[in-house]
C-alpha atoms as a PDB file:
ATOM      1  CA  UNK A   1     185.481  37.639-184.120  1.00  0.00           C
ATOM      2  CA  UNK A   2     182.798  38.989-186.969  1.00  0.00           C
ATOM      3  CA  UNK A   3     179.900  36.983-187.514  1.00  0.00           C
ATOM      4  CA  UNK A   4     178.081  37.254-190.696  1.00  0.00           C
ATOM      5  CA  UNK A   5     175.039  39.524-191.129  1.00  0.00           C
ATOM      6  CA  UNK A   6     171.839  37.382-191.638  1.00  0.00           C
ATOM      7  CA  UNK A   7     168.965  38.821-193.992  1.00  0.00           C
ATOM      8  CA  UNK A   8     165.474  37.787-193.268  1.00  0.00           C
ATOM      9  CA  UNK A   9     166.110  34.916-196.441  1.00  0.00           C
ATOM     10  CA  UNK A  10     169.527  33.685-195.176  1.00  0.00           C
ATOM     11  CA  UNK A  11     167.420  33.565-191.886  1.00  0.00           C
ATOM     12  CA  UNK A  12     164.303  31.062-193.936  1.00  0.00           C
ATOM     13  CA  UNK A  13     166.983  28.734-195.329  1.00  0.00           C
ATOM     14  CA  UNK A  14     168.702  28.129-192.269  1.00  0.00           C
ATOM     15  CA  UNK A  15     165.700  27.508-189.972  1.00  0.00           C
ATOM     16  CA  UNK A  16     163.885  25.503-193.109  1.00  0.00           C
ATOM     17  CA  UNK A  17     167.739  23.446-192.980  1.00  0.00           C
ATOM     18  CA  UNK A  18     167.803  22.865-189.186  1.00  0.00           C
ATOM     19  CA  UNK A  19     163.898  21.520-189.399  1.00  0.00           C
ATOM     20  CA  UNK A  20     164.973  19.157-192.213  1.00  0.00           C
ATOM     21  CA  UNK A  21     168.502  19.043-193.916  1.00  0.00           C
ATOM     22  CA  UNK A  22     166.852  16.805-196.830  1.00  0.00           C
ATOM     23  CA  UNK A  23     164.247  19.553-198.260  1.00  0.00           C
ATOM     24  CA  UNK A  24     165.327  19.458-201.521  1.00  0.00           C
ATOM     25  CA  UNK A  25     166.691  22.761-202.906  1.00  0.00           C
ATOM     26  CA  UNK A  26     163.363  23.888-204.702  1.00  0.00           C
ATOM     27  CA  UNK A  27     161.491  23.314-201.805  1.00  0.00           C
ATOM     28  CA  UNK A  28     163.270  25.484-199.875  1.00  0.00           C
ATOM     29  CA  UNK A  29     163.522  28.481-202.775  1.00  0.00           C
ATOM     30  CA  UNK A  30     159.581  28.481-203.055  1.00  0.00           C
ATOM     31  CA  UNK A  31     159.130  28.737-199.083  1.00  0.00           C
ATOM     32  CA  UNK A  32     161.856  32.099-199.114  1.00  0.00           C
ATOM     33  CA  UNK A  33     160.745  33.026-202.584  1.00  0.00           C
ATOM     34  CA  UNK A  34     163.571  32.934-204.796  1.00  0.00           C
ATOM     35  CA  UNK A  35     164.478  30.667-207.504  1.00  0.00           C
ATOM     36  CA  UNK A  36     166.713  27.184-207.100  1.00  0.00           C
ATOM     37  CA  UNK A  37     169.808  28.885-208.122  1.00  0.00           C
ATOM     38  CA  UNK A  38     169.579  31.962-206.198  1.00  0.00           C
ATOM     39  CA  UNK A  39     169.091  29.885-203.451  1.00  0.00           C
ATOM     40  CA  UNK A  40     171.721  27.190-203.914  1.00  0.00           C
ATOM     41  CA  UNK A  41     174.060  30.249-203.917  1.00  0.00           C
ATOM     42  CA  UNK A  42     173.189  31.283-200.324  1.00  0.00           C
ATOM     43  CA  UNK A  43     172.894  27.741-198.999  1.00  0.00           C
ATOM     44  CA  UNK A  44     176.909  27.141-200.504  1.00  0.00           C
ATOM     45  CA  UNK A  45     177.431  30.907-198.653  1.00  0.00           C
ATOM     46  CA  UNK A  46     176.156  30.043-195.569  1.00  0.00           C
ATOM     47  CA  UNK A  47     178.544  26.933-195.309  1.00  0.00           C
ATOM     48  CA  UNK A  48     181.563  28.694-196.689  1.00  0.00           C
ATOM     49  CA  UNK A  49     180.960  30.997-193.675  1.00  0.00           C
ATOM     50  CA  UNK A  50     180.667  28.556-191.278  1.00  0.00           C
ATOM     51  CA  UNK A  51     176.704  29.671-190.667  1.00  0.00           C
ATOM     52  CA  UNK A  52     175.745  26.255-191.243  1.00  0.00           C
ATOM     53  CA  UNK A  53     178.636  23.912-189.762  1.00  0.00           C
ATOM     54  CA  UNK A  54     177.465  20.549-190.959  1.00  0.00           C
ATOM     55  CA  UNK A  55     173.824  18.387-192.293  1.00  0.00           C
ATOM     56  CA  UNK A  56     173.472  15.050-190.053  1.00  0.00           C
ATOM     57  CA  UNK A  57     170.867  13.006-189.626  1.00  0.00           C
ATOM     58  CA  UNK A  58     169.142  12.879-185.690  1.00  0.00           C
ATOM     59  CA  UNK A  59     169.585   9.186-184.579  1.00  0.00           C
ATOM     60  CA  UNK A  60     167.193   8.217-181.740  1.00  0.00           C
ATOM     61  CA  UNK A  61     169.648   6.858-178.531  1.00  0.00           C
ATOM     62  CA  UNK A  62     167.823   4.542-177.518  1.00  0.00           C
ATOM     63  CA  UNK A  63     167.204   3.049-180.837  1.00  0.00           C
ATOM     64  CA  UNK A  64     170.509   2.569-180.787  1.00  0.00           C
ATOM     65  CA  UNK A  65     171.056   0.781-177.425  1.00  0.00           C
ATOM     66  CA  UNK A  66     172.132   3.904-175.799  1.00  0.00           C
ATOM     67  CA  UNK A  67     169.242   4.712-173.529  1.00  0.00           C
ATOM     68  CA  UNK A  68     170.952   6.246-170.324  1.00  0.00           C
ATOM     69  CA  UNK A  69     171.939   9.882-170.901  1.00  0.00           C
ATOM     70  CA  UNK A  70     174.041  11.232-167.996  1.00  0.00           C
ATOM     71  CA  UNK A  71     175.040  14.909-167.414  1.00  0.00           C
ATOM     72  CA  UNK A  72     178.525  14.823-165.292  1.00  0.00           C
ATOM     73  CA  UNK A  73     180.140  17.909-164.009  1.00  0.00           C
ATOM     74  CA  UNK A  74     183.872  17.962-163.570  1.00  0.00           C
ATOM     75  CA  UNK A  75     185.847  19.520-161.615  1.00  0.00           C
ATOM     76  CA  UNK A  76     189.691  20.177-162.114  1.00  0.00           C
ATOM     77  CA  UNK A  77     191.939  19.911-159.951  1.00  0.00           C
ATOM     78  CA  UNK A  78     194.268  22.703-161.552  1.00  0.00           C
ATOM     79  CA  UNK A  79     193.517  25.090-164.177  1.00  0.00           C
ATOM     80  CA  UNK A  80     196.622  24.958-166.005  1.00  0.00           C
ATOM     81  CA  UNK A  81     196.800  24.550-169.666  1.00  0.00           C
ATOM     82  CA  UNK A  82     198.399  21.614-169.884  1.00  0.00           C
ATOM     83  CA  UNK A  83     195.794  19.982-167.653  1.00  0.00           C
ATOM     84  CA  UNK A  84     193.045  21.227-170.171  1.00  0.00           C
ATOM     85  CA  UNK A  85     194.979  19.990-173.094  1.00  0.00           C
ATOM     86  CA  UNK A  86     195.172  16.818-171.352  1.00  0.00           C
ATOM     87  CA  UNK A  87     191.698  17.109-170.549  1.00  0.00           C
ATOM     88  CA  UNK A  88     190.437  17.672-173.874  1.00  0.00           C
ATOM     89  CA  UNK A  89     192.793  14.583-175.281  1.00  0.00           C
ATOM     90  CA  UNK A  90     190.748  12.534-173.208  1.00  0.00           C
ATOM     91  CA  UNK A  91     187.215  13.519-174.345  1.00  0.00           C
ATOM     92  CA  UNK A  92     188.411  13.193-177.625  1.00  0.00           C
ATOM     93  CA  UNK A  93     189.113   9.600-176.500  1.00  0.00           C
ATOM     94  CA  UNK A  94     185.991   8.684-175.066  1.00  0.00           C
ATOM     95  CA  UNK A  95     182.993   8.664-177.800  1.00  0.00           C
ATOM     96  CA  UNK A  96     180.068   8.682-175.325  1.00  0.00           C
ATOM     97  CA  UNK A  97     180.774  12.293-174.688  1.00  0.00           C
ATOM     98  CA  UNK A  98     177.715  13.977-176.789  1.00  0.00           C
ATOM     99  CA  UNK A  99     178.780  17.419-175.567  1.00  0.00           C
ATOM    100  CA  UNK A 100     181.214  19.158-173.517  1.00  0.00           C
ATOM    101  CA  UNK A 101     180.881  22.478-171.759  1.00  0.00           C
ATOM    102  CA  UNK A 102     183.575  24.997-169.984  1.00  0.00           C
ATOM    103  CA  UNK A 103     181.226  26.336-167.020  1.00  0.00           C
ATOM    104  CA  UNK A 104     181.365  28.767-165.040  1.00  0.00           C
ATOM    105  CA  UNK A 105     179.844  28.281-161.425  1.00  0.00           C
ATOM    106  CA  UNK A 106     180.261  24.876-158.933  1.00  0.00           C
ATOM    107  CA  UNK A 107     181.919  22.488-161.555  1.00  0.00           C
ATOM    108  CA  UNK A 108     184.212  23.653-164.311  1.00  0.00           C
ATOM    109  CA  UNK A 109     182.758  21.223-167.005  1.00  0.00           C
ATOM    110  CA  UNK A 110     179.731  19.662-167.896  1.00  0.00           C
ATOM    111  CA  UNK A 111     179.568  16.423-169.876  1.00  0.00           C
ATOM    112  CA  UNK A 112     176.212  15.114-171.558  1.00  0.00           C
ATOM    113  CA  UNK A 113     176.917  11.247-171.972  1.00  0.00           C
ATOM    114  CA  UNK A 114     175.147   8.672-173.777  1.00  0.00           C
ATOM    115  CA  UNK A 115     175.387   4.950-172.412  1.00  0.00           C
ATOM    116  CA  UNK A 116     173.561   1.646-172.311  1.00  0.00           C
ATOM    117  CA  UNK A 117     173.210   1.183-169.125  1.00  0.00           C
ATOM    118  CA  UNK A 118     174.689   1.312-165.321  1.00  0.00           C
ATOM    119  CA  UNK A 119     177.596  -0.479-166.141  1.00  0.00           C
ATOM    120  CA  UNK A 120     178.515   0.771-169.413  1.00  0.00           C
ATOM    121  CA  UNK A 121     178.394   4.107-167.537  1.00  0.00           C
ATOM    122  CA  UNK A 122     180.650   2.726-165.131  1.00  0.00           C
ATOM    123  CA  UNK A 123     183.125   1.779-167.679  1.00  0.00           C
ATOM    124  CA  UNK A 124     183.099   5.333-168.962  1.00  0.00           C
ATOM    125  CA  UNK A 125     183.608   6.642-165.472  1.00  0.00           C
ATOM    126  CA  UNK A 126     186.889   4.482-165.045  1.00  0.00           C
ATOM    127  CA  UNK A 127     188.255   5.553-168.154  1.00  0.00           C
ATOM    128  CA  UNK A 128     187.550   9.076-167.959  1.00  0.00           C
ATOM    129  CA  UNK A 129     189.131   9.149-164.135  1.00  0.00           C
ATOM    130  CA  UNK A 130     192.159   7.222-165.557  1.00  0.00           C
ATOM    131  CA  UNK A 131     192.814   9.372-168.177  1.00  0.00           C
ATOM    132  CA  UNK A 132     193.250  12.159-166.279  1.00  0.00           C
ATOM    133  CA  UNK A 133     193.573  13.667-162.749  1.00  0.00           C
ATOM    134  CA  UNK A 134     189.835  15.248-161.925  1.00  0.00           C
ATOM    135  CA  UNK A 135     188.890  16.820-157.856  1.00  0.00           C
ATOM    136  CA  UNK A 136     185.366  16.120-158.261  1.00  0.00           C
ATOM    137  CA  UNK A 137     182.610  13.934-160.538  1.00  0.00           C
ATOM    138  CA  UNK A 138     179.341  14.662-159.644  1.00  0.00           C
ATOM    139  CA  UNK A 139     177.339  12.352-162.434  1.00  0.00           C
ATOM    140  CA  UNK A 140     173.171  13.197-162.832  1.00  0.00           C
ATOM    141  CA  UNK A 141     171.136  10.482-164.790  1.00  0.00           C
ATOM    142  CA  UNK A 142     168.097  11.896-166.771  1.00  0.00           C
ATOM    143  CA  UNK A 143     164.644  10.222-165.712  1.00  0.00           C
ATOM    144  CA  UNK A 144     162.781  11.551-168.484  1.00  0.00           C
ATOM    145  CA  UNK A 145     163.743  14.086-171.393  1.00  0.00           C
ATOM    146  CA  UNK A 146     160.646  16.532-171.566  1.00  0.00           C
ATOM    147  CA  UNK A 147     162.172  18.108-175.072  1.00  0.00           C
ATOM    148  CA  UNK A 148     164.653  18.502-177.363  1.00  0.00           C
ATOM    149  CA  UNK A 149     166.116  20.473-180.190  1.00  0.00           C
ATOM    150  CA  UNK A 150     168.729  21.273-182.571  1.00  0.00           C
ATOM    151  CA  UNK A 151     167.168  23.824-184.617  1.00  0.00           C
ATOM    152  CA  UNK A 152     168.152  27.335-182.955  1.00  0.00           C
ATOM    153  CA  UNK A 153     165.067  30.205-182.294  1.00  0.00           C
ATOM    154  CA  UNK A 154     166.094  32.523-185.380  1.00  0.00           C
ATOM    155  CA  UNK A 155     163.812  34.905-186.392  1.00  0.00           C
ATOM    156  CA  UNK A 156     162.094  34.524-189.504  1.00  0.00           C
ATOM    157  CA  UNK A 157     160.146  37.346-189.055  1.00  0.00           C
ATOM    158  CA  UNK A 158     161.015  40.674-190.790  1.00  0.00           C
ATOM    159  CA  UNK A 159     162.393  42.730-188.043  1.00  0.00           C
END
């Protein structure tokens, strides 16, 4: 797979994107110094290229009555394709799944899971071990989160 070659502006848009997705256009064209259209131009070539995947807005989860976040690592009892495929059917199934990871090391997936509470966790547990066959669920409940981040460390720096 190629990945496109970032310039040090491609490089300003996307970090001044990831801080803020609503910065209007002209905004963003005065901080990389070019003019709106210029800059329009890259921001349209960025997402044709699959650079920048998608804009969203960052909902707070406990705001939203989802306060428990819970990191669960699977582990499969077969490694066969059709148990993946099965696998992955299932997630897609299961809309407290925030994220899901292939690992390597002791489990085989990792899970970050947003819930309201003990028993809506629970809930999600059942359906996810009904679904389909897994060895092992080891589930870790976050205390505390210290930070977090969507904006990737590019360098805006000239090289």
């Amino acid at each position: 797979m190629t990945y496109p070659t970032l310039d040090l502006i491609d490089r300003k848009i996307v970090a001044a994107l990831m801080d803020d997705a609503t910065t209007p256009i002209a905004q963003i064209a005065d901080k990389v110094g070019l003019s709106q259209t210029p800059c329009w131009k890259r921001i349209q070539k960025l997402e044709a290229s699959g650079v920048i995947r998608k804009r969203v807005a960052l909902a707070d989860p406990a705001m939203l009555g989802l306060a428990l976040t819970v990191f669960v690592g699977i582990e499969a009892p077969d490694h066969t394709a059709e148990w993946r495929e099965a696998f992955a059917r299932a997630l897609d199934r299961l809309p407290q799944v925030m994220e899901a990871w292939r690992m390597a090391g002791d489990v085989d997936y990792l899970l970050r899971v947003a819930v309201a509470d003990m028993a809506d966790y629970d809930a999600f547990y059942r359906a996810l071990t009904d679904a389909v066959p897994i060895k092992n669920v080891t589930s870790q409940f976050a205390m505390e989160r210290l930070r977090h981040t969507t904006a990737y460390p590019i360098n805006t720096r000239d090289r």
